[in-house]
N, C-alpha and C. Protein backbone atom coordinates (compact mmCIF):
# COMPACT_ATOMS: atom_id res chain seq x y z
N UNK A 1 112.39 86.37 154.29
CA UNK A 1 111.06 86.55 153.71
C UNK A 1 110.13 86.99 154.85
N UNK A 2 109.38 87.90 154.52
CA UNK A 2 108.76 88.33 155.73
C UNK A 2 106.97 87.58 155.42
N UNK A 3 106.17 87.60 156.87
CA UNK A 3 105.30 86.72 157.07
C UNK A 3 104.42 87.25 156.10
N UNK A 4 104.00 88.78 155.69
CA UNK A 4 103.21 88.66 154.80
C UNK A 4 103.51 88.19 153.54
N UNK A 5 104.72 88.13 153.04
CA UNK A 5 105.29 87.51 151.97
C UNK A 5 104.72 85.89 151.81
N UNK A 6 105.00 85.33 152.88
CA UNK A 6 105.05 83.90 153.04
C UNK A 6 102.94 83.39 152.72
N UNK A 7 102.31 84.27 153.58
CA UNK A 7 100.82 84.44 153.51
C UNK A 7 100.28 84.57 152.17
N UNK A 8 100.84 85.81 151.27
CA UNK A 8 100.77 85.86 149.95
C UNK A 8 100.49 84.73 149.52
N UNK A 9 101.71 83.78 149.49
CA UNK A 9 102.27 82.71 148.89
C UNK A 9 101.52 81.42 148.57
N UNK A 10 101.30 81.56 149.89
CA UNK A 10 100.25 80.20 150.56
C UNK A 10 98.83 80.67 150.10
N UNK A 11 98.46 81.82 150.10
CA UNK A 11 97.28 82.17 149.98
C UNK A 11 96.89 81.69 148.57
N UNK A 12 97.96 82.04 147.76
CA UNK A 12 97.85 81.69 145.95
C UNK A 12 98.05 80.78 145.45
N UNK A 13 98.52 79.35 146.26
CA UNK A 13 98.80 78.36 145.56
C UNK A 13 96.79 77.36 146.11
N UNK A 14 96.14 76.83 144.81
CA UNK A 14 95.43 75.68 144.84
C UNK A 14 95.82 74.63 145.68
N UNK A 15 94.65 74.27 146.64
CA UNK A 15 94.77 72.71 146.70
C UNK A 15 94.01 71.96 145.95
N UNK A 16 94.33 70.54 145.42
CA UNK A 16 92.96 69.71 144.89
C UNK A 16 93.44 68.46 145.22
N UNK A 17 92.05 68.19 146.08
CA UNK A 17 92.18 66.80 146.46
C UNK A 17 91.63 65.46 145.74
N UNK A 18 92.60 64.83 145.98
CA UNK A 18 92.74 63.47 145.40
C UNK A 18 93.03 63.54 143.71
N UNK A 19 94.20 64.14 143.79
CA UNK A 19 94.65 64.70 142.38
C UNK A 19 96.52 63.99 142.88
N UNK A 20 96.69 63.32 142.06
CA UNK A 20 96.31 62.45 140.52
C UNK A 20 95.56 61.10 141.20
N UNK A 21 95.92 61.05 142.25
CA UNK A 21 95.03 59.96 142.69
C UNK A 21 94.51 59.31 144.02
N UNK A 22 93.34 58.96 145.18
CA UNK A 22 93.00 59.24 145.50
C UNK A 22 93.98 59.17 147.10
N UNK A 23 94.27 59.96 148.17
CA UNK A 23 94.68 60.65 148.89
C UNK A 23 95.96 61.66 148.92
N UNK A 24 95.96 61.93 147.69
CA UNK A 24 97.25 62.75 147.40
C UNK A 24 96.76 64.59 147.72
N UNK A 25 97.07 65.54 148.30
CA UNK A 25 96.63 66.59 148.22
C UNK A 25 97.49 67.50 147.05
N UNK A 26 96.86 67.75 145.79
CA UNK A 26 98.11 68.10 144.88
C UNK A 26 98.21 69.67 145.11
N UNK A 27 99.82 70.55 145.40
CA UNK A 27 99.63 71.80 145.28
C UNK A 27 99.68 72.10 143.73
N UNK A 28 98.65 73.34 143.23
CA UNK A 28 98.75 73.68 142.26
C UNK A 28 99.40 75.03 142.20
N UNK A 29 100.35 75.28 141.65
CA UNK A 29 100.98 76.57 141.41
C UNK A 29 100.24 77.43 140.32
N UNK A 30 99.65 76.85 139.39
CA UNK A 30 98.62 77.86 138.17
C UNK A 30 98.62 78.53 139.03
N UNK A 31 97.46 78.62 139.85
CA UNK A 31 96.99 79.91 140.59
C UNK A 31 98.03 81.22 141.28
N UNK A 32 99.18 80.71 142.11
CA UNK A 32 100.36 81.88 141.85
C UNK A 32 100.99 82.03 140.87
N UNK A 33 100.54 81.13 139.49
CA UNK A 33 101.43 81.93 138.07
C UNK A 33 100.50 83.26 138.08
N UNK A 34 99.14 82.92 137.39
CA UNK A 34 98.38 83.62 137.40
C UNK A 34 97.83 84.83 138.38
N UNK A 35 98.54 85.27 139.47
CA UNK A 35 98.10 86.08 140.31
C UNK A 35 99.43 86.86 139.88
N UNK A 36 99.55 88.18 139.59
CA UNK A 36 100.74 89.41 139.47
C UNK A 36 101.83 89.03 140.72
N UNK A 37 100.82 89.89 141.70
CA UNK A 37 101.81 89.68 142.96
C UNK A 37 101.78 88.79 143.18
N UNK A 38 101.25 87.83 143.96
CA UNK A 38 102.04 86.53 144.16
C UNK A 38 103.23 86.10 143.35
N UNK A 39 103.19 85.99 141.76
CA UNK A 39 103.71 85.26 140.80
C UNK A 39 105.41 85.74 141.11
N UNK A 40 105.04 87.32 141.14
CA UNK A 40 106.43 88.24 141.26
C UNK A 40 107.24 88.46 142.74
N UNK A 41 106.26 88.34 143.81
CA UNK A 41 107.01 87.50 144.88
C UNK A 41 107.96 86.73 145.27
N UNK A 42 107.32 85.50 144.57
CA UNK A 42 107.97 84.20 143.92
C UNK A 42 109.32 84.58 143.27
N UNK A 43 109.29 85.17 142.65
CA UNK A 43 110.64 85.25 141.85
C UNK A 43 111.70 86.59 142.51
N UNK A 44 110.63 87.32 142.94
CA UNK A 44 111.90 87.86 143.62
C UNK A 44 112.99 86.82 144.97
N UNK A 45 112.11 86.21 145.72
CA UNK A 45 112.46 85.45 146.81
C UNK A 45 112.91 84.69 146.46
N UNK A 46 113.35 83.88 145.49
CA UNK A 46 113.94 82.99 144.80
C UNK A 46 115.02 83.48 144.35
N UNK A 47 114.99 84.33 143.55
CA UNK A 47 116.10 85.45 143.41
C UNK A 47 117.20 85.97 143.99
N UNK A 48 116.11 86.32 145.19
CA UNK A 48 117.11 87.59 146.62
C UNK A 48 118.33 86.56 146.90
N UNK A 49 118.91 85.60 147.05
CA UNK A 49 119.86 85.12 147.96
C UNK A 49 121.20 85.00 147.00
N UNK A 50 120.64 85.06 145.73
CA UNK A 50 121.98 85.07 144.27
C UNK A 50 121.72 86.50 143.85
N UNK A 51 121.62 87.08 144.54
CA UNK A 51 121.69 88.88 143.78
C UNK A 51 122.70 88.89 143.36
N UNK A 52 123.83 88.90 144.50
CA UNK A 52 125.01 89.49 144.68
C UNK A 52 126.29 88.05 143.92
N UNK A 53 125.71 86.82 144.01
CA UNK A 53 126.54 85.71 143.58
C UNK A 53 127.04 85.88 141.80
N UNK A 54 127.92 85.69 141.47
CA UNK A 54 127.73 85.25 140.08
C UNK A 54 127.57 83.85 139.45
N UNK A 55 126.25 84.06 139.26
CA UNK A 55 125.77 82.51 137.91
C UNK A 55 125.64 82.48 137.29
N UNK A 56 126.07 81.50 136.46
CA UNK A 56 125.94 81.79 134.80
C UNK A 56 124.63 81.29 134.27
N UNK A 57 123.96 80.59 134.79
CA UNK A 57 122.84 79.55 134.61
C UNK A 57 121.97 79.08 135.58
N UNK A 58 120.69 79.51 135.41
CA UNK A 58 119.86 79.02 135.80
C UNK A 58 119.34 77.33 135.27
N UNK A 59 118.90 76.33 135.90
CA UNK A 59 118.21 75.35 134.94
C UNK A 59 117.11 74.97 135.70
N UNK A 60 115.79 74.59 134.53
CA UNK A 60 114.75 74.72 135.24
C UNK A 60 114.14 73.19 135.08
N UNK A 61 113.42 72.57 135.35
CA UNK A 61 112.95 71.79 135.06
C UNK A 61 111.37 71.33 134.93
N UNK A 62 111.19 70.89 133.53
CA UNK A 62 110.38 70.40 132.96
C UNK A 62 109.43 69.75 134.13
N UNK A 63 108.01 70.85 134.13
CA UNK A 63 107.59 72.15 133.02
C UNK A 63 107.92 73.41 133.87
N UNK A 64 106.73 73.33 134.74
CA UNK A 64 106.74 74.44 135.80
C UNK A 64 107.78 75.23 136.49
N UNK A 65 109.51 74.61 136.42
CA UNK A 65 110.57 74.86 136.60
C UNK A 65 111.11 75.70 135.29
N UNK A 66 110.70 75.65 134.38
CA UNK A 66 110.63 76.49 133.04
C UNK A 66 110.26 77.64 133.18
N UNK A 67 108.67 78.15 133.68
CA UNK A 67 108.23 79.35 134.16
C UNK A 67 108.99 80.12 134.86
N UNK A 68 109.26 79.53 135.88
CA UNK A 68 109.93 80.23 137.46
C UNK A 68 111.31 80.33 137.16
N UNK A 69 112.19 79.45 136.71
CA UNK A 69 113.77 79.53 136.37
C UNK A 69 114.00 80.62 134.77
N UNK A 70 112.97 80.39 134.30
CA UNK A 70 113.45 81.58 133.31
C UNK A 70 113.27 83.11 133.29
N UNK A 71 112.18 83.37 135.03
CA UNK A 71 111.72 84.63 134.90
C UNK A 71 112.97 84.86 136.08
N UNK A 72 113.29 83.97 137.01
CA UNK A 72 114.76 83.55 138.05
C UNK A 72 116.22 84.44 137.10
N UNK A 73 116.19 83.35 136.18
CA UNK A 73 117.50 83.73 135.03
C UNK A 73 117.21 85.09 134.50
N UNK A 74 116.27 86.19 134.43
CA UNK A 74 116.33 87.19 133.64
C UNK A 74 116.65 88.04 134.86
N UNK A 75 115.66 87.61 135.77
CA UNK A 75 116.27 88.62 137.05
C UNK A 75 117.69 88.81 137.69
N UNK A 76 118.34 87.21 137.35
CA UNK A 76 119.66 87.45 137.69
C UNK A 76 120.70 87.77 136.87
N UNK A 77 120.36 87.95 135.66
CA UNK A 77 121.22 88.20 134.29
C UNK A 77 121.79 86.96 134.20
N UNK A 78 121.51 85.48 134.37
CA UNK A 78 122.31 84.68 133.63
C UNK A 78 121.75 83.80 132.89
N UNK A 79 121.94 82.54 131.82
CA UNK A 79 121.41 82.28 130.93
C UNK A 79 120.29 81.31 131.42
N UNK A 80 119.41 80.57 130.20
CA UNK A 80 118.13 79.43 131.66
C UNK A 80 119.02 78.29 130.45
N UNK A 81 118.82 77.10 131.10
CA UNK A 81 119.11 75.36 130.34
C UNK A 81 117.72 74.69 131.23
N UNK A 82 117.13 74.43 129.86
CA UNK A 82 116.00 73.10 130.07
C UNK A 82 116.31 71.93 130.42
N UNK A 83 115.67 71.13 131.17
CA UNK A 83 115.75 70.03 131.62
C UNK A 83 114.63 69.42 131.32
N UNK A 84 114.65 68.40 130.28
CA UNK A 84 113.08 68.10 130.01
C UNK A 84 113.26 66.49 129.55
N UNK A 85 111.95 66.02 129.60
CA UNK A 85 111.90 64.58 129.50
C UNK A 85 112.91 64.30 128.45
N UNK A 86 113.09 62.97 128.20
CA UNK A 86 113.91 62.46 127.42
C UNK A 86 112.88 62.31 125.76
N UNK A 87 113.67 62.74 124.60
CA UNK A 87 113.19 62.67 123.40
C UNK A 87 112.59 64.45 122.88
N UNK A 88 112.97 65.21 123.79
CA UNK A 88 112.33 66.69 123.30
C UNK A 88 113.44 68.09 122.92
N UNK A 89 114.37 67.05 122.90
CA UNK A 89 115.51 68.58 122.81
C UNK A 89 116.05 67.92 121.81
N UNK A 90 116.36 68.88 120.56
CA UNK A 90 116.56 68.59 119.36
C UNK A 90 118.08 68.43 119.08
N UNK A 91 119.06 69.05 119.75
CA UNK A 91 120.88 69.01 119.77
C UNK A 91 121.08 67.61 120.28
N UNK A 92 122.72 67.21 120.62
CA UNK A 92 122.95 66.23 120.93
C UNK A 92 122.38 66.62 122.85
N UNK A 93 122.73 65.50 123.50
CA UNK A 93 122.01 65.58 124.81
C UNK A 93 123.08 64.58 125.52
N UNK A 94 122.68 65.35 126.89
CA UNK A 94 123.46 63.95 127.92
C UNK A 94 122.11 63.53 128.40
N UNK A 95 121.87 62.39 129.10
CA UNK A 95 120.79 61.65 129.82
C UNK A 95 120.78 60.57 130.90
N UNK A 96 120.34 61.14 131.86
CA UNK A 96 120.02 60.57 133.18
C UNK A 96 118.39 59.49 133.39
N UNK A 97 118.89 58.68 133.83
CA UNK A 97 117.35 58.02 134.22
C UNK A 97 116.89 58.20 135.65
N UNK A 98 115.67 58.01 135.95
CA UNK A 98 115.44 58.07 137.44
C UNK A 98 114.50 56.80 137.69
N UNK A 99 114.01 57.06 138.81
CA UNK A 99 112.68 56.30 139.44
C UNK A 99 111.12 56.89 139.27
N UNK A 100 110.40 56.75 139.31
CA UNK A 100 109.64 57.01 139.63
C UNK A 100 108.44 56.21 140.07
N UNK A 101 107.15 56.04 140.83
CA UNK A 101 106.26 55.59 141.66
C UNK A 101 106.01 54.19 140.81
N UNK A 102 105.87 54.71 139.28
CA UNK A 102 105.49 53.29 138.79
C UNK A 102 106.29 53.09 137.73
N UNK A 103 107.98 53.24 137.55
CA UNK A 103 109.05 52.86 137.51
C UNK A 103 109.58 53.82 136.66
N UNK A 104 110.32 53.63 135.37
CA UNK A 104 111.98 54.50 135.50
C UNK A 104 111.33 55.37 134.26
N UNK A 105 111.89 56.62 133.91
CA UNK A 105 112.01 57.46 133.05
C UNK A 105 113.56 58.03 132.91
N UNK A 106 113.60 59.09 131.95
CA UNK A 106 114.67 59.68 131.52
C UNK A 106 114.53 61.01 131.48
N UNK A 107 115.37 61.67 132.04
CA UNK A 107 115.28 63.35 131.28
C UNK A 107 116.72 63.77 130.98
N UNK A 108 116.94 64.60 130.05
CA UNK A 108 117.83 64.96 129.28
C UNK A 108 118.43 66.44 129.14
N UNK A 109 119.64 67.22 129.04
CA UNK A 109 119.48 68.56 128.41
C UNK A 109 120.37 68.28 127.08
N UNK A 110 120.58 69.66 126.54
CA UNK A 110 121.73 69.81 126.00
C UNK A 110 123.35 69.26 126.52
N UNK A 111 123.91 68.92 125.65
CA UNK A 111 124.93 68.85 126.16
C UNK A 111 126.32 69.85 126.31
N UNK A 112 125.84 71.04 125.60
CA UNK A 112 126.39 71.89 125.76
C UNK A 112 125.26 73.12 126.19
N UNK A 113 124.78 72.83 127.36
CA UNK A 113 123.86 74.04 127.97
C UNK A 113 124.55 74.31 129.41
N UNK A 114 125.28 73.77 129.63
CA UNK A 114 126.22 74.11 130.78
C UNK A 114 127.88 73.63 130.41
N UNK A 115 128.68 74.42 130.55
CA UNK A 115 129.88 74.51 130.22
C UNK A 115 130.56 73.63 131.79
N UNK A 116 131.40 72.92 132.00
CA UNK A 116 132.10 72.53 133.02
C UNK A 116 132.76 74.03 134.05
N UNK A 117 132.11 73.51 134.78
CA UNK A 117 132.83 74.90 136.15
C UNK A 117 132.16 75.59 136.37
N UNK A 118 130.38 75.71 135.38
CA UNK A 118 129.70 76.97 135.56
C UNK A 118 128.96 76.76 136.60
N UNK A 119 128.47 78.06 137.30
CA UNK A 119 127.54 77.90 138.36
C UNK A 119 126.10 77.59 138.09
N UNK A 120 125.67 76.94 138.82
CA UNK A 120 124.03 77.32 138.32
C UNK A 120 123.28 76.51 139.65
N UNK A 121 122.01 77.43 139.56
CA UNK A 121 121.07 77.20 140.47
C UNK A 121 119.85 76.08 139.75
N UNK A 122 118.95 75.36 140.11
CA UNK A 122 118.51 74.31 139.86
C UNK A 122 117.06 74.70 140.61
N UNK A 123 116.36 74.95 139.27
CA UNK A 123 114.85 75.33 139.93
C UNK A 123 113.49 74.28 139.13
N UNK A 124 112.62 74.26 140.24
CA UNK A 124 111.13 73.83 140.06
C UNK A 124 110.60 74.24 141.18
N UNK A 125 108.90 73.83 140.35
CA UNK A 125 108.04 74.45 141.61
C UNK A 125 108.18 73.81 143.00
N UNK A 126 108.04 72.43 143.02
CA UNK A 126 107.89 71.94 144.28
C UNK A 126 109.24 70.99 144.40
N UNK A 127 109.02 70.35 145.47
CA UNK A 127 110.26 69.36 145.76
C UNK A 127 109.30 68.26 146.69
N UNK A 128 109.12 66.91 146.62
CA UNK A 128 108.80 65.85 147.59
C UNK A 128 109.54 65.32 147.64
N UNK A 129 109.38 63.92 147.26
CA UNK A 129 110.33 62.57 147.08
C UNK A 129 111.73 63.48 146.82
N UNK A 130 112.03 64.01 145.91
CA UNK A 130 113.09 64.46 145.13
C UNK A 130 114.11 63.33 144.49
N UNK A 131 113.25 62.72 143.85
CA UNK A 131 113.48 62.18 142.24
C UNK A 131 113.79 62.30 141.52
N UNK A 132 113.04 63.14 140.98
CA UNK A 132 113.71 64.43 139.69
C UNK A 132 114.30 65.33 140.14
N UNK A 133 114.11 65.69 141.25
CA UNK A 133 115.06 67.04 141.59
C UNK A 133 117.15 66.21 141.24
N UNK A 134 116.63 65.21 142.09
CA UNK A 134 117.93 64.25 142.03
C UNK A 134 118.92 64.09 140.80
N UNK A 135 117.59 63.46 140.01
CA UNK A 135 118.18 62.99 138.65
C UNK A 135 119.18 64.43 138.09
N UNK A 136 117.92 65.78 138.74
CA UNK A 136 118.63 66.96 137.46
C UNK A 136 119.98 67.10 137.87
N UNK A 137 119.80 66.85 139.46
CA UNK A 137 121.39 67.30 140.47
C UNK A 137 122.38 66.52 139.28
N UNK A 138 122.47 65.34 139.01
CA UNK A 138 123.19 64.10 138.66
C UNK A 138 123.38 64.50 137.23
N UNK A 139 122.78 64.67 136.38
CA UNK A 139 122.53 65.38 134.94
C UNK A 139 123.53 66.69 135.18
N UNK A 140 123.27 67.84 135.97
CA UNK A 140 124.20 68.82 135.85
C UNK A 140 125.42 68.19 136.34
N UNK A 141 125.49 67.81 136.74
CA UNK A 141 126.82 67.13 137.51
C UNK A 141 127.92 66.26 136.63
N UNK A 142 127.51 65.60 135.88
CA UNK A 142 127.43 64.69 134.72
C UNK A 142 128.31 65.61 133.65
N UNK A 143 127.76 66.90 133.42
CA UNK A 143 128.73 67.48 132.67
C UNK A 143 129.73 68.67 133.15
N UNK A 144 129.67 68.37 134.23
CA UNK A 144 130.47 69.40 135.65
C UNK A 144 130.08 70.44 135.82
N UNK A 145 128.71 70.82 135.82
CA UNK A 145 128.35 71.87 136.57
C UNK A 145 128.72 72.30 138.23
N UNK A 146 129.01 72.96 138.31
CA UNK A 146 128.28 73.24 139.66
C UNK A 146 127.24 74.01 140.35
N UNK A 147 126.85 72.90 141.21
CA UNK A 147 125.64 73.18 141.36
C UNK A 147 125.27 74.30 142.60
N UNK A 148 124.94 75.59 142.95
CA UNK A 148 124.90 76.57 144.08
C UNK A 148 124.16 76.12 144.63
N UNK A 149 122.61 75.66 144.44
CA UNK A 149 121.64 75.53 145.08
C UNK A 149 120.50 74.86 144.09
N UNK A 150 119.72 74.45 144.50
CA UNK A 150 118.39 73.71 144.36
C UNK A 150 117.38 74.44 144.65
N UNK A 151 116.07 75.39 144.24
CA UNK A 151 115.45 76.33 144.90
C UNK A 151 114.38 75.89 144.48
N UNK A 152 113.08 75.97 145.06
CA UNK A 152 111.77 75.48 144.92
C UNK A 152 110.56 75.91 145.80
N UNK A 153 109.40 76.59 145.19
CA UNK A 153 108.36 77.31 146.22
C UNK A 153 108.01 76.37 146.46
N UNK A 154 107.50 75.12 146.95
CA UNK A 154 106.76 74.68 147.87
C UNK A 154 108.15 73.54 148.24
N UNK A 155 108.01 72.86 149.77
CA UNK A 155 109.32 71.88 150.03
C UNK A 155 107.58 70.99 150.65
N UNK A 156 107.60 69.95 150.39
CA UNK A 156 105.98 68.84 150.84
C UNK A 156 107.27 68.29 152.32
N UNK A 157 107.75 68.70 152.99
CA UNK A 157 109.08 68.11 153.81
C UNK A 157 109.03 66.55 154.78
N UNK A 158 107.55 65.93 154.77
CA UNK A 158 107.00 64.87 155.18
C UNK A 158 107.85 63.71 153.79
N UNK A 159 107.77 64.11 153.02
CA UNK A 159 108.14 63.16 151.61
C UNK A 159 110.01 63.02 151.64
N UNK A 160 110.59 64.31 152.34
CA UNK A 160 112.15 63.66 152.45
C UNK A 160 112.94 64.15 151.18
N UNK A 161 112.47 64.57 150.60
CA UNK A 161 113.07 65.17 149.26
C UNK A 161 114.84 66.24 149.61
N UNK A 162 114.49 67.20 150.14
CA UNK A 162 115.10 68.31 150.79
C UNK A 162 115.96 67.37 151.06
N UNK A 163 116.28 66.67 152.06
CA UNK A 163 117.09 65.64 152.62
C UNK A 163 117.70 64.98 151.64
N UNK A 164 117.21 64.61 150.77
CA UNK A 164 118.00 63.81 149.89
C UNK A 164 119.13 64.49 149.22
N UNK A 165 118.17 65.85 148.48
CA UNK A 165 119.12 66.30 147.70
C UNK A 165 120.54 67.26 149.00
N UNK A 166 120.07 67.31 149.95
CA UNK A 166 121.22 67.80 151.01
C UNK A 166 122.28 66.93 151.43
N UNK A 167 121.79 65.59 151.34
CA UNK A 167 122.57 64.71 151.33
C UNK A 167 123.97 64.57 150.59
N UNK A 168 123.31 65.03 148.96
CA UNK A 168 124.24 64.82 147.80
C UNK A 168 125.32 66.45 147.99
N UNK A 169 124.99 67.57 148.92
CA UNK A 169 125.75 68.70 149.14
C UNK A 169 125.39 69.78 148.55
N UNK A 170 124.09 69.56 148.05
CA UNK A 170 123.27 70.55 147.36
C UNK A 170 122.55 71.51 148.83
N UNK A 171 123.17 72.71 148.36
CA UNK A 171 121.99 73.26 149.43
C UNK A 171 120.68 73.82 148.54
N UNK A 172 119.79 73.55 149.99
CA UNK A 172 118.12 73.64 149.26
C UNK A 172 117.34 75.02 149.59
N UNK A 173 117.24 75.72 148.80
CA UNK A 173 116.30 76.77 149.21
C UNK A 173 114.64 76.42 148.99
N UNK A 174 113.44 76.83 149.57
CA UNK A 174 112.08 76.85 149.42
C UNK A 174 111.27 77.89 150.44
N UNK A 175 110.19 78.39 149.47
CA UNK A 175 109.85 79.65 150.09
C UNK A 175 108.81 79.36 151.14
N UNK A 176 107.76 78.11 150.86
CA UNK A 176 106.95 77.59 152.00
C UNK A 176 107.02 76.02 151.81
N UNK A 177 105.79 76.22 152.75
CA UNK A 177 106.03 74.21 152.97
C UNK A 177 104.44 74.16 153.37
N UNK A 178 104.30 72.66 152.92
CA UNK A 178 102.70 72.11 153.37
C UNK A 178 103.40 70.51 154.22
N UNK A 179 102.91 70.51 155.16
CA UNK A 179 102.71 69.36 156.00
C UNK A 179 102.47 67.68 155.29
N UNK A 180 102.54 66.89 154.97
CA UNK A 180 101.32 65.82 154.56
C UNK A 180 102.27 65.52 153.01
N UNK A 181 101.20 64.88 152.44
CA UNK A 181 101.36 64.75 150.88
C UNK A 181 100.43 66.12 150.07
């Protein structure tokens, strides 16, 4: 990615402070949905490293991983699978629980949105803690996906997320990074 690429990037994403609550700096991505270039940046660079790979599946996760993994999946010709809270997908479902700050949730897909053996890349906007990034790893996994990569425009890399999911043998792609929370 070259530096004006990266400048773009940074230039278009919101900060707002003390969002959701007070010393958190939240990045907002609206603002690079909403910007052309920036938005299409984004997806090319996300893109560029599976040009040449074959995947069958993108999966995105609920919400903002929806945007970016389905405009991801058209660019790469392969299909998108939602990953979304638990109770919103109408077929049968497999389901994972996680953690979170003020305790456990669920998210769910199809259970036939990934076939055993298929490839797929694993997208949202950001990555911190990697919680949910986790849970989705564990969810695709669950019905034998495999997983290529984990990809995400912002990595918060103070929060340890990246690490986690590298831990589990996921490699992590992200196009920038902010310091802090």
């Amino acid at each position: 990615m070259t530096r004006s690429t990266e400048e773009t990037l940074l230039a278009a994403i919101r900060t707002i402070v003390d969002y959701p609550k007070p010393g958190i700096l939240f990045r907002d991505i609206t603002t690079l949905l909403g910007d052309a270039k920036a938005f299409s940046l984004a997806i090319d660079e996300l893109a560029r490293p599976y040009g040449d790979a074959v995947l069958d599946k993108v999966a995105g996760i609920e919400a903002r991983g929806f945007i970016l993994g389905g405009a991801v999946a058209h660019r790469l010709s392969a299909g998108f699978v939602p990953i979304r809270k638990k109770g919103k997908l109408p077929h049968e479902t497999v389901r994972v629980a996680y953690s979170l700050e003020y305790g456990l949730d669920e998210m769910e897909m199809h259970k036939d949105g990934v076939a055993p053996g298929e490839k797929v890349i694993l997208i949202d906007d950001l990555i911190a803690t990697g919680g949910t990034a986790e849970a989705a790893v564990k969810l695709l996994r669950q019905i034998g996906a495999d997983i290529v990569a984990a990809c995400f425009v912002i990595d918060l890399p103070d929060l340890g997320g990246r690490k986690k999911l590298e831990a589990l043998g996921v490699p992590v792609q992200t196009l920038i990074s902010f310091e802090g929370h």
